[in-house]
C-alpha atoms as a PDB file:
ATOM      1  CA  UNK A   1     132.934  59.591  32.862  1.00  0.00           C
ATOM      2  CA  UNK A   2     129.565  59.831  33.590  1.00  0.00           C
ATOM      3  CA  UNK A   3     128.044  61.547  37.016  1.00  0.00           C
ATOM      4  CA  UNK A   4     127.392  58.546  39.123  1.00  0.00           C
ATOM      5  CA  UNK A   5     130.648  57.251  38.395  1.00  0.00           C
ATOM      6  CA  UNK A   6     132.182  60.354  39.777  1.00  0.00           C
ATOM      7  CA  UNK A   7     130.041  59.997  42.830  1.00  0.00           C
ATOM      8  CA  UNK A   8     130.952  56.359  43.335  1.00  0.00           C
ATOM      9  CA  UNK A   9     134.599  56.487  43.167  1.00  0.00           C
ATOM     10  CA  UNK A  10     136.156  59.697  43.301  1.00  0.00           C
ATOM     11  CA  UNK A  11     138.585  60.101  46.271  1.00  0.00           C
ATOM     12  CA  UNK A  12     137.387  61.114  49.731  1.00  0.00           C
ATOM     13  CA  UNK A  13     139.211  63.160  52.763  1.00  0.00           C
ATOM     14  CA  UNK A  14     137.213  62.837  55.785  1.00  0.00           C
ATOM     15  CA  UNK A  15     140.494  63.726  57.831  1.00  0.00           C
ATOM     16  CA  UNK A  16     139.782  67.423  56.668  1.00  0.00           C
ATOM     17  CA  UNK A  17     136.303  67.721  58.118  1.00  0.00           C
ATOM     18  CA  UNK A  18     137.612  69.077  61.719  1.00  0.00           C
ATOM     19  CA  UNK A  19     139.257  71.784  60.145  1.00  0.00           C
ATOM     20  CA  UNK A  20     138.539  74.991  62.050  1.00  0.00           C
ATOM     21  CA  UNK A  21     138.966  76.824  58.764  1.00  0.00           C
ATOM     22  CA  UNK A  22     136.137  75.031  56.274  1.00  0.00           C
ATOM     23  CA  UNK A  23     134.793  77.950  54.376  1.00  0.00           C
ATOM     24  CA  UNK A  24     131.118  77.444  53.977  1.00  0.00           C
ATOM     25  CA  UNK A  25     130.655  77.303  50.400  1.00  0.00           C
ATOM     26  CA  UNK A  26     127.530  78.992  48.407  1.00  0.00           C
ATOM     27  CA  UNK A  27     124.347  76.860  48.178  1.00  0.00           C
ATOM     28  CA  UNK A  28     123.296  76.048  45.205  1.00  0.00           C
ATOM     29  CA  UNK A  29     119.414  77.486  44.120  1.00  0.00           C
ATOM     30  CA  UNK A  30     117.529  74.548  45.067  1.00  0.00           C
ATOM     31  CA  UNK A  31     117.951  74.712  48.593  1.00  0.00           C
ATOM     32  CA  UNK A  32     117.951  78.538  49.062  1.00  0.00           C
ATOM     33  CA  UNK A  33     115.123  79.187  51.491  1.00  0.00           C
ATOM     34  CA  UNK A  34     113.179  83.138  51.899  1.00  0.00           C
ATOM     35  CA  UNK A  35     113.234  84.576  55.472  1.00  0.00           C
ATOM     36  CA  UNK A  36     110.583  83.543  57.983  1.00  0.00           C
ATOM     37  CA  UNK A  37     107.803  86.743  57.787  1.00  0.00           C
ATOM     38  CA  UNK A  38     104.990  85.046  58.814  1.00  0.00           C
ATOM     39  CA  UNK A  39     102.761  86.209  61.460  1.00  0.00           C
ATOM     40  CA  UNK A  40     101.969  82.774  62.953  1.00  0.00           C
ATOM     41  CA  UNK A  41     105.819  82.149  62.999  1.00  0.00           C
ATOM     42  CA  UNK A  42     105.747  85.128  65.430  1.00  0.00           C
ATOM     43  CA  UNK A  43     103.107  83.406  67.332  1.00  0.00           C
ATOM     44  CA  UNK A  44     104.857  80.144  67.512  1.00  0.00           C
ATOM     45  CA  UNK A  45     108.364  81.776  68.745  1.00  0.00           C
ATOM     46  CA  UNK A  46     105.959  83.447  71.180  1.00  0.00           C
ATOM     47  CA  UNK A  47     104.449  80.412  72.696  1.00  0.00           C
ATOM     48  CA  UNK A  48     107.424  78.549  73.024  1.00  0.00           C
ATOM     49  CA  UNK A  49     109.214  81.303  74.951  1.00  0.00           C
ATOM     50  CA  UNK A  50     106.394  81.715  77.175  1.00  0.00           C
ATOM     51  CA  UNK A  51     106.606  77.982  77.683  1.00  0.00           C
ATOM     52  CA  UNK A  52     110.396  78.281  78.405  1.00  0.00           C
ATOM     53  CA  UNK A  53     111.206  75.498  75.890  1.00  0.00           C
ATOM     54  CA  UNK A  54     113.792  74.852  73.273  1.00  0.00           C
ATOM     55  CA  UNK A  55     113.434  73.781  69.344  1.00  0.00           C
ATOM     56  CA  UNK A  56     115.441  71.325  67.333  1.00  0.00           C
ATOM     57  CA  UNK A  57     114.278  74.345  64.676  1.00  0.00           C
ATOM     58  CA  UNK A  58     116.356  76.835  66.616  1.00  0.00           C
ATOM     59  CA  UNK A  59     119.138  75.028  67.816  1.00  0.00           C
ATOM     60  CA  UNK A  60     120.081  73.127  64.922  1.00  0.00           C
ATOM     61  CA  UNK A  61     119.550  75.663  62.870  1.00  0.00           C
ATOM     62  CA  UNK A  62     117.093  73.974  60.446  1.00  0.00           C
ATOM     63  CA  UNK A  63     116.582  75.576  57.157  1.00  0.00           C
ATOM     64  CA  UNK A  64     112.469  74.801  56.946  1.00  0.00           C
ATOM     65  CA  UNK A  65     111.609  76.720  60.166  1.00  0.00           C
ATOM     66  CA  UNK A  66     110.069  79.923  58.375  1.00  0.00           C
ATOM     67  CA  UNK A  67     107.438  77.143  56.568  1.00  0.00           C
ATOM     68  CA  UNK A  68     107.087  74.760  59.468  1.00  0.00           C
ATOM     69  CA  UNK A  69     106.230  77.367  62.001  1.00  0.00           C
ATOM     70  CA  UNK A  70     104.292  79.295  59.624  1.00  0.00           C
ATOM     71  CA  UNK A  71     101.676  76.623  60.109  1.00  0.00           C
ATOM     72  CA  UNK A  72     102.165  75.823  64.015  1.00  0.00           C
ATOM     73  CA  UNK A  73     104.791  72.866  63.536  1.00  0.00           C
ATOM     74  CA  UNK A  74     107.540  72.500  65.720  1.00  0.00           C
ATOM     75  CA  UNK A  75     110.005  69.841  67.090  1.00  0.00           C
ATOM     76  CA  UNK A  76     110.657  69.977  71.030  1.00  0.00           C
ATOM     77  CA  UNK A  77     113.901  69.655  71.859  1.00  0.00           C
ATOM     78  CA  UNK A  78     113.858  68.199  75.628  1.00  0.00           C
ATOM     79  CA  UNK A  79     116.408  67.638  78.524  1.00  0.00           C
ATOM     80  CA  UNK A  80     117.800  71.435  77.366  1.00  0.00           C
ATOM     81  CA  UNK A  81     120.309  73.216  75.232  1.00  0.00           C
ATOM     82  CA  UNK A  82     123.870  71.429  76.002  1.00  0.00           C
ATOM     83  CA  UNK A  83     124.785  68.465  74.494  1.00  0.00           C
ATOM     84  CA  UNK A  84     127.138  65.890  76.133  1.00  0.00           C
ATOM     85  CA  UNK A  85     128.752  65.005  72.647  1.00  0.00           C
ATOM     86  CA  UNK A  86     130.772  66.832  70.109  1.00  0.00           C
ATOM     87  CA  UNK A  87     129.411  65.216  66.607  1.00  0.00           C
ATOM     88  CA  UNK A  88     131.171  67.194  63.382  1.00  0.00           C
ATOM     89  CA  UNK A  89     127.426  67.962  61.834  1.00  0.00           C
ATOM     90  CA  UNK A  90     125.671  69.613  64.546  1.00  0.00           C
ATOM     91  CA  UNK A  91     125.134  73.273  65.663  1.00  0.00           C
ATOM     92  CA  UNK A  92     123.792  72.015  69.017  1.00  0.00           C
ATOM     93  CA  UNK A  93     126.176  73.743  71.902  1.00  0.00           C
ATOM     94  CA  UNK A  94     128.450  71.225  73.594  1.00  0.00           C
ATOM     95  CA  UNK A  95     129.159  71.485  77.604  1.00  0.00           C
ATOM     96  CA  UNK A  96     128.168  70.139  81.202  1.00  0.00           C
ATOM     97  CA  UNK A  97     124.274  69.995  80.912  1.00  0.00           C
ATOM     98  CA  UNK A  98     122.166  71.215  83.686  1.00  0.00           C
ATOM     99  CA  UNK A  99     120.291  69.029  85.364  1.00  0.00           C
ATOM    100  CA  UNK A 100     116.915  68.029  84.314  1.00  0.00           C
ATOM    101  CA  UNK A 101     113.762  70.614  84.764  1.00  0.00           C
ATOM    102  CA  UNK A 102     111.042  68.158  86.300  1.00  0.00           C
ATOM    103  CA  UNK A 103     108.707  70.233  85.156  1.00  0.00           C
ATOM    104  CA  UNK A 104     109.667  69.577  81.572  1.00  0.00           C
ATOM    105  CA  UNK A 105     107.142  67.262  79.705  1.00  0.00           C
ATOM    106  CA  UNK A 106     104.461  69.269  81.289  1.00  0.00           C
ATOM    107  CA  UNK A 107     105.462  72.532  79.678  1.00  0.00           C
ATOM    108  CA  UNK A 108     105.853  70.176  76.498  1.00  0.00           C
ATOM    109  CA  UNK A 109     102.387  68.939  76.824  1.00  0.00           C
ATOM    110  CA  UNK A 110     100.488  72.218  77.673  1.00  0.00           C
ATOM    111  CA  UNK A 111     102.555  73.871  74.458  1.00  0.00           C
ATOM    112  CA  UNK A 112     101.243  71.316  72.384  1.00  0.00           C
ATOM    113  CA  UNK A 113      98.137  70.915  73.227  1.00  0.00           C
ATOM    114  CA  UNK A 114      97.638  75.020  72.805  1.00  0.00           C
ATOM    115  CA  UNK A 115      99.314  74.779  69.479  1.00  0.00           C
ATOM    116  CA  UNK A 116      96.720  72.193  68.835  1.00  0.00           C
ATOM    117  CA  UNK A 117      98.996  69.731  66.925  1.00  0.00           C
ATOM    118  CA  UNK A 118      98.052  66.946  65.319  1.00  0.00           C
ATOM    119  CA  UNK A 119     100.933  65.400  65.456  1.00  0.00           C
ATOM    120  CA  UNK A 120     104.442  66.130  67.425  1.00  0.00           C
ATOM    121  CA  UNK A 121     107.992  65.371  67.166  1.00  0.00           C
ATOM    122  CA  UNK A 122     109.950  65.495  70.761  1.00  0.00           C
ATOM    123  CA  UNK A 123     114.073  65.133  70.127  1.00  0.00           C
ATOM    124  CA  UNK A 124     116.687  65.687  72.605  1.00  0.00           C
ATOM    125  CA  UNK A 125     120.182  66.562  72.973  1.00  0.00           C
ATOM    126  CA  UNK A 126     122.336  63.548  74.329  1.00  0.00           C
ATOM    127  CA  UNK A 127     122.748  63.440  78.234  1.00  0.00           C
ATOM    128  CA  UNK A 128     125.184  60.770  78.835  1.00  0.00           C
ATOM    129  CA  UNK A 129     125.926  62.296  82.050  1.00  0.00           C
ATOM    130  CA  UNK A 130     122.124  60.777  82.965  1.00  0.00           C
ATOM    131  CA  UNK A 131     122.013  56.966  84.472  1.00  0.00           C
ATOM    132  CA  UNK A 132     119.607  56.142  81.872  1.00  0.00           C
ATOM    133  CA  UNK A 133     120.811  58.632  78.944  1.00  0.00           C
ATOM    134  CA  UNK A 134     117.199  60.623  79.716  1.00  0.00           C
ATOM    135  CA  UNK A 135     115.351  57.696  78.445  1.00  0.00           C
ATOM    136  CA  UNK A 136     112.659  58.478  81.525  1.00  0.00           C
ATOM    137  CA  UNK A 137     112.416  61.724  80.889  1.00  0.00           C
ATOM    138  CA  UNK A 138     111.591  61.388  77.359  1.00  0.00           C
ATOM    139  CA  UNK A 139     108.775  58.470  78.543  1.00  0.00           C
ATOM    140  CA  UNK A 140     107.585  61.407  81.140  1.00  0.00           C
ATOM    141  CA  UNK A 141     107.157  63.390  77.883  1.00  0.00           C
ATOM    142  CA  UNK A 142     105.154  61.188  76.311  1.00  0.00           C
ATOM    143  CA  UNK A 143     102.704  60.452  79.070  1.00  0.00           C
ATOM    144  CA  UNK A 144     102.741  63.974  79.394  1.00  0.00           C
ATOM    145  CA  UNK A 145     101.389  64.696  76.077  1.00  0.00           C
ATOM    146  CA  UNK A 146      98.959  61.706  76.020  1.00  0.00           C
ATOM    147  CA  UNK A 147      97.352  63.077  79.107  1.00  0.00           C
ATOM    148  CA  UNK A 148      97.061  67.132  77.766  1.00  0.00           C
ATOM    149  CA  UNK A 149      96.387  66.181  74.048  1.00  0.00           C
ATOM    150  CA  UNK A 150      94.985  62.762  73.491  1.00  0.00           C
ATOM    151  CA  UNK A 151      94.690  63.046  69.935  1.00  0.00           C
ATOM    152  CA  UNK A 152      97.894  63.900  69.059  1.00  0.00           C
ATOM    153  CA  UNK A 153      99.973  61.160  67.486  1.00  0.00           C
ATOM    154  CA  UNK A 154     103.536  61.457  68.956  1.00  0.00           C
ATOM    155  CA  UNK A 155     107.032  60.975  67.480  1.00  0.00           C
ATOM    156  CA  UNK A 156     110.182  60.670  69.225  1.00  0.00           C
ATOM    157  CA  UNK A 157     114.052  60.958  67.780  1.00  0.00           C
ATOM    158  CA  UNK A 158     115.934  59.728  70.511  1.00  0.00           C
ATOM    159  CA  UNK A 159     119.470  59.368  70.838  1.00  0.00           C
ATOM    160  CA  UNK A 160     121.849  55.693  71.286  1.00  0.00           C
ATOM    161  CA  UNK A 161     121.497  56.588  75.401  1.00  0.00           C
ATOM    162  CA  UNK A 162     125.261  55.116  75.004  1.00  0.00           C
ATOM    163  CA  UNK A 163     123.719  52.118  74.769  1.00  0.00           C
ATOM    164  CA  UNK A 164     122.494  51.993  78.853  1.00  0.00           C
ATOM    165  CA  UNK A 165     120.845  48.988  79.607  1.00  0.00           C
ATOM    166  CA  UNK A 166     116.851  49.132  79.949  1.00  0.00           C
ATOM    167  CA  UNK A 167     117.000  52.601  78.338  1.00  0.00           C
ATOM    168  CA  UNK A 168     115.048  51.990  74.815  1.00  0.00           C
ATOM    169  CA  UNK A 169     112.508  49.683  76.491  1.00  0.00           C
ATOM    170  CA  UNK A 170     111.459  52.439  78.912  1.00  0.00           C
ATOM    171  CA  UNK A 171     110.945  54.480  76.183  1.00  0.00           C
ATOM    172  CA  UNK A 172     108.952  51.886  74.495  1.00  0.00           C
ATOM    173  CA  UNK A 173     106.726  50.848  77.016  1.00  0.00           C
ATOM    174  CA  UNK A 174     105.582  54.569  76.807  1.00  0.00           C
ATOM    175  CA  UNK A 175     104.331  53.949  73.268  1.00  0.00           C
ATOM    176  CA  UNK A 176     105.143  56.563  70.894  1.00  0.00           C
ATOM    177  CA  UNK A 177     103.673  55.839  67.712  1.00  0.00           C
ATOM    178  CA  UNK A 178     106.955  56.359  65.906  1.00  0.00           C
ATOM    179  CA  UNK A 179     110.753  56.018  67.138  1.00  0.00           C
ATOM    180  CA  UNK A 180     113.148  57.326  65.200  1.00  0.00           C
ATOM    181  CA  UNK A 181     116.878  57.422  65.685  1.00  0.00           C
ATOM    182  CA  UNK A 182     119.144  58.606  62.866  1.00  0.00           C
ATOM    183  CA  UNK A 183     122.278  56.983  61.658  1.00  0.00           C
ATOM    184  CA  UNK A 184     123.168  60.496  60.280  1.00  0.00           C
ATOM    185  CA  UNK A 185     125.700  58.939  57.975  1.00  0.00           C
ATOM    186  CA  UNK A 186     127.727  55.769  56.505  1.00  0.00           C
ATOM    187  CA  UNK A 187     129.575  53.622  58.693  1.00  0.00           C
ATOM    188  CA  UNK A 188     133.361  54.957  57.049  1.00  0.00           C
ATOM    189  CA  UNK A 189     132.769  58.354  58.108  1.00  0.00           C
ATOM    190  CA  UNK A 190     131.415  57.592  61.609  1.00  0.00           C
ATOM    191  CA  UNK A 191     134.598  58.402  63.436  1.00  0.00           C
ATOM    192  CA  UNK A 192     135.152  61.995  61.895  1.00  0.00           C
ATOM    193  CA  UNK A 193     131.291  62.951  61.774  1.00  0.00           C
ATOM    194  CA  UNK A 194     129.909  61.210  64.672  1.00  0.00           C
ATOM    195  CA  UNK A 195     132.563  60.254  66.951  1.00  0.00           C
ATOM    196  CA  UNK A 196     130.577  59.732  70.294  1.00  0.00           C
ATOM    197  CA  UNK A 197     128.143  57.065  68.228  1.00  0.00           C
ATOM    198  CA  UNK A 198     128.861  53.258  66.718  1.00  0.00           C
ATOM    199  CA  UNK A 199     126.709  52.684  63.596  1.00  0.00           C
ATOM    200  CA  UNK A 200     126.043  49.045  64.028  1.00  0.00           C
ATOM    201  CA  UNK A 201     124.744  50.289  67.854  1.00  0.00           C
ATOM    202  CA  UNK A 202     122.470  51.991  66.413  1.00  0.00           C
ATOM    203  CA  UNK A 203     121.262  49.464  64.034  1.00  0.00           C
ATOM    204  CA  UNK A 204     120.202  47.483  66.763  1.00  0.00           C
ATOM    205  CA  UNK A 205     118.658  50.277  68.656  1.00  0.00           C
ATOM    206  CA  UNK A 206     116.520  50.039  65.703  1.00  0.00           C
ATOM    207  CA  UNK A 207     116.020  46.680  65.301  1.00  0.00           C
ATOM    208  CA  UNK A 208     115.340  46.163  69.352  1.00  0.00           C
ATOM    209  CA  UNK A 209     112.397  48.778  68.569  1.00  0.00           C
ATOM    210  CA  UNK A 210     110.648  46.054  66.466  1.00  0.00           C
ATOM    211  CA  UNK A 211     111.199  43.576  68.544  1.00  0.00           C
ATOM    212  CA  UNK A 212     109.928  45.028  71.541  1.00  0.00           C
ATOM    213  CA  UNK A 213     106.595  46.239  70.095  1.00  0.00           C
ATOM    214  CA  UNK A 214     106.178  45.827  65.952  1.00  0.00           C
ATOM    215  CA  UNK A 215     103.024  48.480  66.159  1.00  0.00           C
ATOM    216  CA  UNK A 216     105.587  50.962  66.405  1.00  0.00           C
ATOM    217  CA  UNK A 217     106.308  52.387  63.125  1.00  0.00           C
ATOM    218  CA  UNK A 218     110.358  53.218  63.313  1.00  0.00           C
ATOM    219  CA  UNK A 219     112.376  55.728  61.180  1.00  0.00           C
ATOM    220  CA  UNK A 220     115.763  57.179  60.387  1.00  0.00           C
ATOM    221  CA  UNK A 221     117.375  59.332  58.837  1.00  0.00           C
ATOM    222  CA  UNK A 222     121.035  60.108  56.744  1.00  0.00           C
ATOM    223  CA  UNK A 223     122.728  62.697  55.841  1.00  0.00           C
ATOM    224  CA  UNK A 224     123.919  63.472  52.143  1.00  0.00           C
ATOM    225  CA  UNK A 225     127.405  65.217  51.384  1.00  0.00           C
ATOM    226  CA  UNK A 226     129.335  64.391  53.759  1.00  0.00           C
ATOM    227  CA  UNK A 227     131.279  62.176  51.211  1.00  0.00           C
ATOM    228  CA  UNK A 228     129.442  58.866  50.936  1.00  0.00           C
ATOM    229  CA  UNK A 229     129.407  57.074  47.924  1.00  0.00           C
ATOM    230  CA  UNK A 230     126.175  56.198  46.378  1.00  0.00           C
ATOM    231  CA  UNK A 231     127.257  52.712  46.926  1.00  0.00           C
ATOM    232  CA  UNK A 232     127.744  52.906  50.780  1.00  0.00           C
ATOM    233  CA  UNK A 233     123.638  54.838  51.175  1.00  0.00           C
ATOM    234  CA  UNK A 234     122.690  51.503  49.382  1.00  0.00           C
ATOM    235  CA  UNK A 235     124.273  49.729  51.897  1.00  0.00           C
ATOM    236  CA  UNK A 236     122.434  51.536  54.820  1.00  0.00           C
ATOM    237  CA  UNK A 237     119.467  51.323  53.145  1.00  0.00           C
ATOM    238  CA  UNK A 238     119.812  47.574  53.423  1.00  0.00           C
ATOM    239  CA  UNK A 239     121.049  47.465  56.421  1.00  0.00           C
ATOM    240  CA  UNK A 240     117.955  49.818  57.732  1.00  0.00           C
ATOM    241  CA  UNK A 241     115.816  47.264  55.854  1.00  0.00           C
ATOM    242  CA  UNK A 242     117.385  43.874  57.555  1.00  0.00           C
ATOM    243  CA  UNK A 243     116.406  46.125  60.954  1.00  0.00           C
ATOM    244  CA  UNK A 244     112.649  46.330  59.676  1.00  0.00           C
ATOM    245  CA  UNK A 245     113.069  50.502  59.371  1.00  0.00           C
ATOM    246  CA  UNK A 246     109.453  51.726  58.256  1.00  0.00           C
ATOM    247  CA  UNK A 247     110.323  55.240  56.908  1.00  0.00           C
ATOM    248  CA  UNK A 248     113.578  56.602  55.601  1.00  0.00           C
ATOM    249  CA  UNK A 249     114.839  60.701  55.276  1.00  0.00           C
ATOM    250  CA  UNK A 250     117.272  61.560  53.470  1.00  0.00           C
ATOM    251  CA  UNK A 251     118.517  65.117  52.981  1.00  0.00           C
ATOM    252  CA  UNK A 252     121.318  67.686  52.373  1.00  0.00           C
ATOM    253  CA  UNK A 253     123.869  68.286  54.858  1.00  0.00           C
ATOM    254  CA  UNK A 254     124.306  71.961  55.536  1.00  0.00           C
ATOM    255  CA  UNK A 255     127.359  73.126  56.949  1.00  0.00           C
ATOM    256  CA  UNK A 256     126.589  75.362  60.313  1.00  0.00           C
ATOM    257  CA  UNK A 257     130.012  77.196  61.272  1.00  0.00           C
ATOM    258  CA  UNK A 258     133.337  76.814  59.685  1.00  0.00           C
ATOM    259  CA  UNK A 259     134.478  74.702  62.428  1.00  0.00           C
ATOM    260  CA  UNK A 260     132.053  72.366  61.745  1.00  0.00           C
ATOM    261  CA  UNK A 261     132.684  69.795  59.121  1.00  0.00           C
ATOM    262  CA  UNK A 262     132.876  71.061  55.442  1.00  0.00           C
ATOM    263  CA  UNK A 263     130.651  69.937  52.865  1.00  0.00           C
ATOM    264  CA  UNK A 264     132.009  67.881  50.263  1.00  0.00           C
ATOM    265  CA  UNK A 265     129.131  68.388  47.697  1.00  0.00           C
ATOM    266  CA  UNK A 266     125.626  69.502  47.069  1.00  0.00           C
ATOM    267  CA  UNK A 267     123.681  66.550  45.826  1.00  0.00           C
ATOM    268  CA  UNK A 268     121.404  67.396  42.936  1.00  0.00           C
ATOM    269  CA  UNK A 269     117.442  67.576  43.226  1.00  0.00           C
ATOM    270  CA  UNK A 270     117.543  64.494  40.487  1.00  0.00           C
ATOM    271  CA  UNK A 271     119.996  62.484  42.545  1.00  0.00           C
ATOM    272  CA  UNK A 272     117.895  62.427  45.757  1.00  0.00           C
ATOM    273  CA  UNK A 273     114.817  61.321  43.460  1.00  0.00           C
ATOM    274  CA  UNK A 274     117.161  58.423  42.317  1.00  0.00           C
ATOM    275  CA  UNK A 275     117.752  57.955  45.869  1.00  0.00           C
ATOM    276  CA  UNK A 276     113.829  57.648  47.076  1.00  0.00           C
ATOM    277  CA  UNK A 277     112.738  55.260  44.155  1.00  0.00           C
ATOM    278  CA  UNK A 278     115.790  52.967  45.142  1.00  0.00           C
ATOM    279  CA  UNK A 279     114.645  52.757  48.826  1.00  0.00           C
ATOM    280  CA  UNK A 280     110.762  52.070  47.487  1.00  0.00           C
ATOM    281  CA  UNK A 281     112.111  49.180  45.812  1.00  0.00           C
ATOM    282  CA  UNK A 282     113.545  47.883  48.716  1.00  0.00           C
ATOM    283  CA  UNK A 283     110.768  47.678  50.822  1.00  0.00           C
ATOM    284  CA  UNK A 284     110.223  50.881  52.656  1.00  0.00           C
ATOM    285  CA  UNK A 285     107.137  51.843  53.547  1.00  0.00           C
ATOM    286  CA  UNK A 286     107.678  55.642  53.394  1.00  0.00           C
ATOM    287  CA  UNK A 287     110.678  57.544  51.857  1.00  0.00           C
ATOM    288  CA  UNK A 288     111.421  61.307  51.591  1.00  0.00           C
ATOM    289  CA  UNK A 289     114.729  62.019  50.309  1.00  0.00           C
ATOM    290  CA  UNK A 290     114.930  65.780  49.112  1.00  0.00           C
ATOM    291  CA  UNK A 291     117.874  68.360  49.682  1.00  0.00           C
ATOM    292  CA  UNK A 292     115.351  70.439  52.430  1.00  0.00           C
ATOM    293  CA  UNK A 293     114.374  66.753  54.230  1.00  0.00           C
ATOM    294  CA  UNK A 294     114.843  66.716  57.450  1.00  0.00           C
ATOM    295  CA  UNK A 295     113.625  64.296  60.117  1.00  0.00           C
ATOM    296  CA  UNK A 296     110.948  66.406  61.430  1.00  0.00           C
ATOM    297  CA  UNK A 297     109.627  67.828  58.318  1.00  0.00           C
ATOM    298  CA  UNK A 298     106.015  66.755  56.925  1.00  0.00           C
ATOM    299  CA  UNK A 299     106.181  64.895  59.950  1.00  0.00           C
ATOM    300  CA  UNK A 300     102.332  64.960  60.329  1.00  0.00           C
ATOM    301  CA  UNK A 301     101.435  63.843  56.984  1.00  0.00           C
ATOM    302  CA  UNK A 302     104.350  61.393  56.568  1.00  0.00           C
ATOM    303  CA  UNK A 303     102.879  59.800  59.957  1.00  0.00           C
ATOM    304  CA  UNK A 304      99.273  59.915  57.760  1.00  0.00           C
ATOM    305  CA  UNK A 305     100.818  58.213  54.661  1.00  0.00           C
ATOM    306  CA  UNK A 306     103.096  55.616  56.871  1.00  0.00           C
ATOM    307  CA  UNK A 307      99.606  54.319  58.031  1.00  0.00           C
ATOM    308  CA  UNK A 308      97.846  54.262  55.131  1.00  0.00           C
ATOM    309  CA  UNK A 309     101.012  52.367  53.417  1.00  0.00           C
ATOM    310  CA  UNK A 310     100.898  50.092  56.128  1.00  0.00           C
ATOM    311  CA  UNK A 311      97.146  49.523  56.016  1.00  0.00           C
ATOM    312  CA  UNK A 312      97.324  48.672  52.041  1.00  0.00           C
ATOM    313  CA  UNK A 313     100.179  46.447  52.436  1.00  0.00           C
ATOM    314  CA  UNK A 314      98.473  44.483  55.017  1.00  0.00           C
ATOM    315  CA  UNK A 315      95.371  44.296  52.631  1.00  0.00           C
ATOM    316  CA  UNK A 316      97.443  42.974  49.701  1.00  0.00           C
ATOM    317  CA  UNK A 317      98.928  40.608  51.832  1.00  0.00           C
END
């Protein structure tokens, strides 16, 4: 039986992932990673405690931070540390939030503009306990940033808001020039890995994105290893597609703690290559799909290449 058959149909058991005893298994070489030694990674974990803020990098653990702050990158994590949901996958702490620092998106903004980015990512844990899920605090951000750093392009990864009404439009009307909001997995394993979420929700968060304002390039993201088939990513893919999704990441899942959920398999370097060119063919604009791909990574040249894909495909047109 050949590889991708195995992948396609061997049997799944997402009712073990909430084991509190998951060993975390050995990675594989590909997606081993060297300790961050940098001097300007010093720097950046120096500016962002001086600006009291918190990083997606930190908090979720993310496996690129040595390279991405090594060259002044870094994704702002807003609206604190606590998240209001549980999901299997993330290394986020869950509790009772505080309540929101008004002086937030200015501390954002002056951070960015003295890392002098050209482009920034701004992500947030999920505050349901908010009226509007934090949707005006991350359009504060924004206007925040526009006002310190004018050239920066800016990128937000929002959360569903739990689906509040007049949440995504607010931040819409702010204009970031890229929304992205990550289905994180396929719809089968959505009650075990992301219980608080409902995929087809955030399909239409996605699709409502377009609708409101089609300038906006939008993006999302999966997960790989959780136990998906190849057959069900094809799916999304299509389904991300049908919502007019721009760019598409797909990368390894990495286990955080063994009481998060366990990792059913390392997907090969060749496998997520198979993965990209079958997105391309279906009409993405962008696509990175590598074991280290994460939503936030490249994110300054992706944003170059997403307009420069979009530009050529509205000259061919």
């Amino acid at each position: 039986m050949s590889t991708r058959l195995v992948i396609d149909h061997r049997l799944r058991h997402p009712e073990k992932a909430h084991r509190p005893d998951n060993p975390i298994q050995r990675k594989p070489a590909w997606i081993r990673v060297k300790a961050p030694t940098h001097p300007v990674y010093h720097e950046t974990r120096a500016l962002m405690r001086a600006n009291g803020l918190v990083t997606v990098c930190e908090e979720a653990a993310c496996p690129n931070i040595g390279e991405c702050w090594s060259q002044r990158h870094a994704t702002m994590m807003i609206m604190g540390d606590t998240c209001t949901r549980a999901c299997a996958f993330c290394n986020v702490a869950t509790g009772r939030p505080a309540p929101l620092a008004a002086d937030e998106p200015a501390r954002v903004a002056d951070a960015v503009a003295k890392l002098g980015l050209a482009h920034v990512v701004v992500t947030s844990v999920d505050r349901d306990d908010l009226p509007d899920g934090g949707a005006g605090h991350f359009a504060a951000t924004i206007r925040a940033i526009r006002a310190a750093a004018p050239a920066t392009t800016i990128e937000v990864l929002t959360p569903d808001f739990l689906r509040k009404p007049g949440a995504v439009e607010r931040v819409v009307e702010a204009r970031p020039d890229v929304y992205n909001h990550n289905l994180e997995t396929v719809p089968r394993l959505y009650p075990t890995i992301r219980p608080g979420a409902r995929y087809f929700a955030s399909l239409q968060l996605l699709r409502q994105v377009k609708q409101l304002d089609p300038s906006i390039f939008t993006k999302s993201g999966l997960m790989a290893g959780l136990g998906e088939s190849r057959i069900e990513i094809m799916q999304v893919m299509d389904d991300q597609r049908a919502a007019e999704v721009d760019f598409l990441t797909i990368g390894q899942y990495l286990q955080p703690t063994v009481k998060h959920a366990a990792v059913d398999r390392f997907v090969t370097p060749g496998e997520f290559a198979e993965y990209a060119a079958l997105a391309r063919g279906k009409g993405f604009l962008l696509v990175s799909a590598t074991p280290l791909t994460r939503s936030s990574y490249h994110a300054d040249a992706d944003f170059s290449s997403l307009r420069a894909a979009r530009e050529a495909k509205l000259a061919s047109a």
